[in-house]
PDB file of N, CA and C in Angstrom:
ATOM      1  N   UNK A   1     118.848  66.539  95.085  1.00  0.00           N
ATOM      2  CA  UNK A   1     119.442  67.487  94.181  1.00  0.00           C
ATOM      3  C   UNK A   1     118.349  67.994  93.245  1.00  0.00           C
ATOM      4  N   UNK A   2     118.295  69.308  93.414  1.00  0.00           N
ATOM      5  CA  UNK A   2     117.447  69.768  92.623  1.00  0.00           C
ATOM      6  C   UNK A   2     117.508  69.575  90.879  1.00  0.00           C
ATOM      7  N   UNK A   3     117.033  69.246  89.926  1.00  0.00           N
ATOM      8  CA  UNK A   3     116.774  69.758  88.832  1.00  0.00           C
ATOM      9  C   UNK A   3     117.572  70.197  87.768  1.00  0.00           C
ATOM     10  N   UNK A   4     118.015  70.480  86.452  1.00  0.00           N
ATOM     11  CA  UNK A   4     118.314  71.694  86.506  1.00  0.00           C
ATOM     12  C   UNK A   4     117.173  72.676  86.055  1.00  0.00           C
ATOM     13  N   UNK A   5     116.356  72.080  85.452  1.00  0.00           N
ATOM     14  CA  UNK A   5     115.290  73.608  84.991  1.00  0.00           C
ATOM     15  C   UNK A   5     114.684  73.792  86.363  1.00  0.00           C
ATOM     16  N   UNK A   6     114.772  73.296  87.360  1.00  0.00           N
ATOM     17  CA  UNK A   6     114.183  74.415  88.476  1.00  0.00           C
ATOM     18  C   UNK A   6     114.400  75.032  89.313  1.00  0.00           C
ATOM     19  N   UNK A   7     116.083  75.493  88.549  1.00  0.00           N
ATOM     20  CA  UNK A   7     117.325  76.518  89.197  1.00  0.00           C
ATOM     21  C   UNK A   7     117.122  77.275  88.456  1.00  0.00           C
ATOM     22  N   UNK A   8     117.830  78.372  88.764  1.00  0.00           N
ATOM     23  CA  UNK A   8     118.057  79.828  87.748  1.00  0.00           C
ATOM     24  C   UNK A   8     119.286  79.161  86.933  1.00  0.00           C
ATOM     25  N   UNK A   9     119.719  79.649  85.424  1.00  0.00           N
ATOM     26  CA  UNK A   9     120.690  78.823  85.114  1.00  0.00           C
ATOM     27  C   UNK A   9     121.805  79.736  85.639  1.00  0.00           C
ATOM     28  N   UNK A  10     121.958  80.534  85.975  1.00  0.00           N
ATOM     29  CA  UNK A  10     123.248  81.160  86.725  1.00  0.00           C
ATOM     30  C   UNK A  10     124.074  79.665  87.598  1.00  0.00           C
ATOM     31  N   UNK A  11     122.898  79.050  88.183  1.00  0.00           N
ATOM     32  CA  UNK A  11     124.163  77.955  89.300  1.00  0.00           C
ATOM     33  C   UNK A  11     123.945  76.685  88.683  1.00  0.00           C
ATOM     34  N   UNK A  12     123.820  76.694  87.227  1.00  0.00           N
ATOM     35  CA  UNK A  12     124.325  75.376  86.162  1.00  0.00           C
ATOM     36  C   UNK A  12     125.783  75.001  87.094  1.00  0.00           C
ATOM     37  N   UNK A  13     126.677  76.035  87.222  1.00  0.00           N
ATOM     38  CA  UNK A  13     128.019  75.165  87.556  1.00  0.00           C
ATOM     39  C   UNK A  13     128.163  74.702  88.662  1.00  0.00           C
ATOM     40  N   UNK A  14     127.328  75.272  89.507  1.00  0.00           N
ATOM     41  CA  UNK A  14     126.991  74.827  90.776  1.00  0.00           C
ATOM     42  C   UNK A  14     126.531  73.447  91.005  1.00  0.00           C
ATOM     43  N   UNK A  15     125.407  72.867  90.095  1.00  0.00           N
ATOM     44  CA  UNK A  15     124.610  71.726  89.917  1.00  0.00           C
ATOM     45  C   UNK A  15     125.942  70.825  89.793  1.00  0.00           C
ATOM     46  N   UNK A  16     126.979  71.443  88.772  1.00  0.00           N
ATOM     47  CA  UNK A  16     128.168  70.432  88.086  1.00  0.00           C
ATOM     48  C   UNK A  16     128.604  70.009  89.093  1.00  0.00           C
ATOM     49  N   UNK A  17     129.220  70.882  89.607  1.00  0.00           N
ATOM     50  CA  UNK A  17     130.020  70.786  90.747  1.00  0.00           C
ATOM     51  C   UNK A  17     129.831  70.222  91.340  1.00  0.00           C
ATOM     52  N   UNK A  18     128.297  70.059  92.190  1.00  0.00           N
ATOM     53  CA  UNK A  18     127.539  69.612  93.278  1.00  0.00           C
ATOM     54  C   UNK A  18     127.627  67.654  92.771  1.00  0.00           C
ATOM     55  N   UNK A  19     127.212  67.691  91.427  1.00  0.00           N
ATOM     56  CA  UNK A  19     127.008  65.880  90.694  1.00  0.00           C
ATOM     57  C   UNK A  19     128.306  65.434  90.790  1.00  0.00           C
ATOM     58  N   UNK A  20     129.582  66.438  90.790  1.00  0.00           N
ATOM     59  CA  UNK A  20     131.272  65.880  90.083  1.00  0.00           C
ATOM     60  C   UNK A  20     131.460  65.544  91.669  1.00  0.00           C
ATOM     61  N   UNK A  21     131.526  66.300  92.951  1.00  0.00           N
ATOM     62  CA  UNK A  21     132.140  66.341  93.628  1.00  0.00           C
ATOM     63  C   UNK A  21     130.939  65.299  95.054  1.00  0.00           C
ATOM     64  N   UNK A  22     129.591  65.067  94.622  1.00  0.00           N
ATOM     65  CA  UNK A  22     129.051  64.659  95.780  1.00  0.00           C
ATOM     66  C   UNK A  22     128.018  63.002  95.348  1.00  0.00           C
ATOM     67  N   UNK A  23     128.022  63.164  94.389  1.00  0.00           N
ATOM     68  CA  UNK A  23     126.909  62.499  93.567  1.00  0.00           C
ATOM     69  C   UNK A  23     127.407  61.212  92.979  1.00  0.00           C
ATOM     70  N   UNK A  24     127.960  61.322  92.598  1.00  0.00           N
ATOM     71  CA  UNK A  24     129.083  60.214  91.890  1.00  0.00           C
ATOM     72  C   UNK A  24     129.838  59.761  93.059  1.00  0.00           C
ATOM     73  N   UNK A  25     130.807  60.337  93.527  1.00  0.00           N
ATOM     74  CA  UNK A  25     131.400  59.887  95.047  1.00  0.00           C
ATOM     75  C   UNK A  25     130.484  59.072  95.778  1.00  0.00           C
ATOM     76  N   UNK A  26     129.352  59.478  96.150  1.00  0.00           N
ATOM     77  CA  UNK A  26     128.024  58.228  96.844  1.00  0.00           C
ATOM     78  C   UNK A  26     127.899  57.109  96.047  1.00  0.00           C
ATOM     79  N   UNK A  27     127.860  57.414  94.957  1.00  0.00           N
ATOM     80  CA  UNK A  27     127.561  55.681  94.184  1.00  0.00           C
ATOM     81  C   UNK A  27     128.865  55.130  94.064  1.00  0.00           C
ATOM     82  N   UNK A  28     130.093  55.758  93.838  1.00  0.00           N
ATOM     83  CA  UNK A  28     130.772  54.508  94.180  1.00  0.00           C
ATOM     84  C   UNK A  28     130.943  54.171  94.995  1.00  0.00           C
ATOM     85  N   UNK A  29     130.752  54.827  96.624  1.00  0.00           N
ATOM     86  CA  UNK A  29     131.717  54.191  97.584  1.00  0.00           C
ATOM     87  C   UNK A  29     130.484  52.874  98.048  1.00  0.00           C
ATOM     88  N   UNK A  30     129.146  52.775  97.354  1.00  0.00           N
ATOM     89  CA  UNK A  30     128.449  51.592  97.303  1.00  0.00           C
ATOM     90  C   UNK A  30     129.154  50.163  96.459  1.00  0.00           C
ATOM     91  N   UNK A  31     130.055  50.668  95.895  1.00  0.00           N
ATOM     92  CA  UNK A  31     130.662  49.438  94.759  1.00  0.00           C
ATOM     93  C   UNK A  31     131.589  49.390  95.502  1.00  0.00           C
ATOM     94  N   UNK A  32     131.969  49.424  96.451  1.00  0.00           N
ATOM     95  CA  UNK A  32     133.740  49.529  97.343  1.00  0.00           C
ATOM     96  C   UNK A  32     133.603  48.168  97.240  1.00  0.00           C
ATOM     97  N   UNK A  33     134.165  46.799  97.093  1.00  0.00           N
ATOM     98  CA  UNK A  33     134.347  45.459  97.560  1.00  0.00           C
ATOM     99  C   UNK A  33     134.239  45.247  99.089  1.00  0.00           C
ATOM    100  N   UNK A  34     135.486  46.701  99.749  1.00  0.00           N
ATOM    101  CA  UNK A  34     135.454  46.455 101.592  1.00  0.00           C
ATOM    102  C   UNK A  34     134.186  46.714 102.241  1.00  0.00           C
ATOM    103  N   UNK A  35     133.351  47.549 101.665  1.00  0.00           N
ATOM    104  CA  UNK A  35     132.260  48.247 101.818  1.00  0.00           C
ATOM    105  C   UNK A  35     130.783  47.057 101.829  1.00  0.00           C
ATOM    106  N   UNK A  36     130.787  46.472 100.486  1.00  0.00           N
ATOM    107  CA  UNK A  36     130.353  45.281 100.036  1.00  0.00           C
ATOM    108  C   UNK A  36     129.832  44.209 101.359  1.00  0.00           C
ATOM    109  N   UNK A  37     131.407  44.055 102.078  1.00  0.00           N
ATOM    110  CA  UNK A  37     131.776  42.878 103.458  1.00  0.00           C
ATOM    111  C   UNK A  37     130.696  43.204 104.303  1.00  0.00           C
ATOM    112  N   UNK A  38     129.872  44.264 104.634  1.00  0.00           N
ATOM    113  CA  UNK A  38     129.399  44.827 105.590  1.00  0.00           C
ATOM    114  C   UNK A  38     128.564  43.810 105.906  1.00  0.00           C
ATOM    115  N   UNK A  39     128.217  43.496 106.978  1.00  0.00           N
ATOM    116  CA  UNK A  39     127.134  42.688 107.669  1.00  0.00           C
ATOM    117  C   UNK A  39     127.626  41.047 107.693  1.00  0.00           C
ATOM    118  N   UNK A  40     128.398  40.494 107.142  1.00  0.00           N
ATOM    119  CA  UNK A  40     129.073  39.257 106.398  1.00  0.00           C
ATOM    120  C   UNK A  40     129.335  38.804 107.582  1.00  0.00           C
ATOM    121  N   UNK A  41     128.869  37.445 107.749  1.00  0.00           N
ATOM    122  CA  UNK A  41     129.281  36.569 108.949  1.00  0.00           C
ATOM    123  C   UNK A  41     128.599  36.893 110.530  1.00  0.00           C
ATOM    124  N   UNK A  42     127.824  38.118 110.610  1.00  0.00           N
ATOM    125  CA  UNK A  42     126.696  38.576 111.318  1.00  0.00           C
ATOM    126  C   UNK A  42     125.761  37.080 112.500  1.00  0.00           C
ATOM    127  N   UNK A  43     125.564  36.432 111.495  1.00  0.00           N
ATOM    128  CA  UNK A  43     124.687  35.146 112.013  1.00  0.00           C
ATOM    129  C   UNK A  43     125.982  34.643 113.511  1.00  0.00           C
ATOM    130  N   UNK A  44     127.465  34.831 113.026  1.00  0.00           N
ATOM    131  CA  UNK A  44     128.243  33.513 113.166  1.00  0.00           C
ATOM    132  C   UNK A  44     128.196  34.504 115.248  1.00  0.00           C
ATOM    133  N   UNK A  45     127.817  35.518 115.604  1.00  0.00           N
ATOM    134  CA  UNK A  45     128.450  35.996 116.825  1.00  0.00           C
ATOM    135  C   UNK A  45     126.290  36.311 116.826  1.00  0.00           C
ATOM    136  N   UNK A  46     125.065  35.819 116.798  1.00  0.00           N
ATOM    137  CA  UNK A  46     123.928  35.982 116.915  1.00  0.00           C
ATOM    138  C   UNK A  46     124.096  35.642 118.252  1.00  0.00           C
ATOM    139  N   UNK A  47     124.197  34.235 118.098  1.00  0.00           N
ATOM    140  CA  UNK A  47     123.383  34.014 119.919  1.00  0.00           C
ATOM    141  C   UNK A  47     124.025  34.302 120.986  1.00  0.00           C
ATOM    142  N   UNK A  48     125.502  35.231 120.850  1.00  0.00           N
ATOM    143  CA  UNK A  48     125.884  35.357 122.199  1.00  0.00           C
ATOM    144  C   UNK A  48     126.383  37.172 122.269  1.00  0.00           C
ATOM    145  N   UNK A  49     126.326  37.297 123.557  1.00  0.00           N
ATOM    146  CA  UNK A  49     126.075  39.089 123.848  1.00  0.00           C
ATOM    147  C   UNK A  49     127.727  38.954 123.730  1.00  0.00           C
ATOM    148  N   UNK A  50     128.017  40.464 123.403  1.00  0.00           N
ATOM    149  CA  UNK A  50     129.506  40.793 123.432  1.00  0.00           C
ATOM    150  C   UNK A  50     130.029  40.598 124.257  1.00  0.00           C
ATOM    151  N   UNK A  51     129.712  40.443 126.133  1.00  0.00           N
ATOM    152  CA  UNK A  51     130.605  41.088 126.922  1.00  0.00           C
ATOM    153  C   UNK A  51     130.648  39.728 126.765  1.00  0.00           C
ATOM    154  N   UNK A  52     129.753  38.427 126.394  1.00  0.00           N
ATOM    155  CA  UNK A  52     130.285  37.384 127.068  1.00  0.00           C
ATOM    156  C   UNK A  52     131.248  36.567 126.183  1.00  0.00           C
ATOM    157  N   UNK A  53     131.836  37.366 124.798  1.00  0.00           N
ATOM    158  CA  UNK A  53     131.965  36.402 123.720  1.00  0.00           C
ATOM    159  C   UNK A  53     133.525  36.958 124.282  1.00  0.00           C
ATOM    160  N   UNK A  54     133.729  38.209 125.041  1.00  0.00           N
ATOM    161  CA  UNK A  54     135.322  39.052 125.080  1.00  0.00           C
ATOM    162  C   UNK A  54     135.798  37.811 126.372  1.00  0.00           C
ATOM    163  N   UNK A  55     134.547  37.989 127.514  1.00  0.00           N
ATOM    164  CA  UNK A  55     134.647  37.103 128.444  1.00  0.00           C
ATOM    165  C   UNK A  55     135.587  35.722 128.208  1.00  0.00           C
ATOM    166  N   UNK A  56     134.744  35.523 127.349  1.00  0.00           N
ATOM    167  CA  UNK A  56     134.804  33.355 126.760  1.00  0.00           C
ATOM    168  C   UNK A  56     136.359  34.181 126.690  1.00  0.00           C
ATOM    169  N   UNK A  57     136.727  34.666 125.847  1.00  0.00           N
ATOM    170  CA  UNK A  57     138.278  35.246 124.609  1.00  0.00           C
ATOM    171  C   UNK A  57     139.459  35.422 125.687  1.00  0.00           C
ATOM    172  N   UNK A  58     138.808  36.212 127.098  1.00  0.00           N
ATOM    173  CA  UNK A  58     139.779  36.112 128.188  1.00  0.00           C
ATOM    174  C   UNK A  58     140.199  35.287 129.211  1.00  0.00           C
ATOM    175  N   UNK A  59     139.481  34.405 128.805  1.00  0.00           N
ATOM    176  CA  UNK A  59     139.141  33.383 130.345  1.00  0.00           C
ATOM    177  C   UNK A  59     140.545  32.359 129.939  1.00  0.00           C
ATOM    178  N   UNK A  60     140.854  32.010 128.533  1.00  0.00           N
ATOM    179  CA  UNK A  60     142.475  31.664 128.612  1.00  0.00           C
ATOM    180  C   UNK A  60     143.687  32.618 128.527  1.00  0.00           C
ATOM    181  N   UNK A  61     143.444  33.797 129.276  1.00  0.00           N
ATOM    182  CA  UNK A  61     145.128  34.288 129.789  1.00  0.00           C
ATOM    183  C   UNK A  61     145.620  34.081 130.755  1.00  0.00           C
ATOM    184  N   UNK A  62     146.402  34.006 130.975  1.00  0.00           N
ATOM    185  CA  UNK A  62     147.343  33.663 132.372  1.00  0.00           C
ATOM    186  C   UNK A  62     148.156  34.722 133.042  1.00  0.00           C
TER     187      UNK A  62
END
């Protein structure tokens, strides 16, 4: 985001607009708590590949 002194001030409301509606919205959705979870428990599915973890998950249906 540019500035504001190195806009014309004609799109001051533009800048507003741009901080109210895009700028602020990004930093919070970093504070989300659900958002937060991301990566959490990562280690616990490391050593085994997906197809074989769905595999293991199907091998008791009947």
């Amino acid at each position: 985001m540019p500035k504001r002194d190195e806009v014309p001030t004609c799109h001051g409301e533009l800048l507003d607009w741009y901080a109210t509606e895009y700028v602020r919205r990004a930093s919070a959705d970093t504070l989300d708590p659900i958002l937060a979870l991301r990566g959490l428990g990562k280690g616990l599915w490391a050593d085994e590949a997906a197809n074989d973890y769905v595999r293991r998950q199907r091998s008791g249906w009947q």
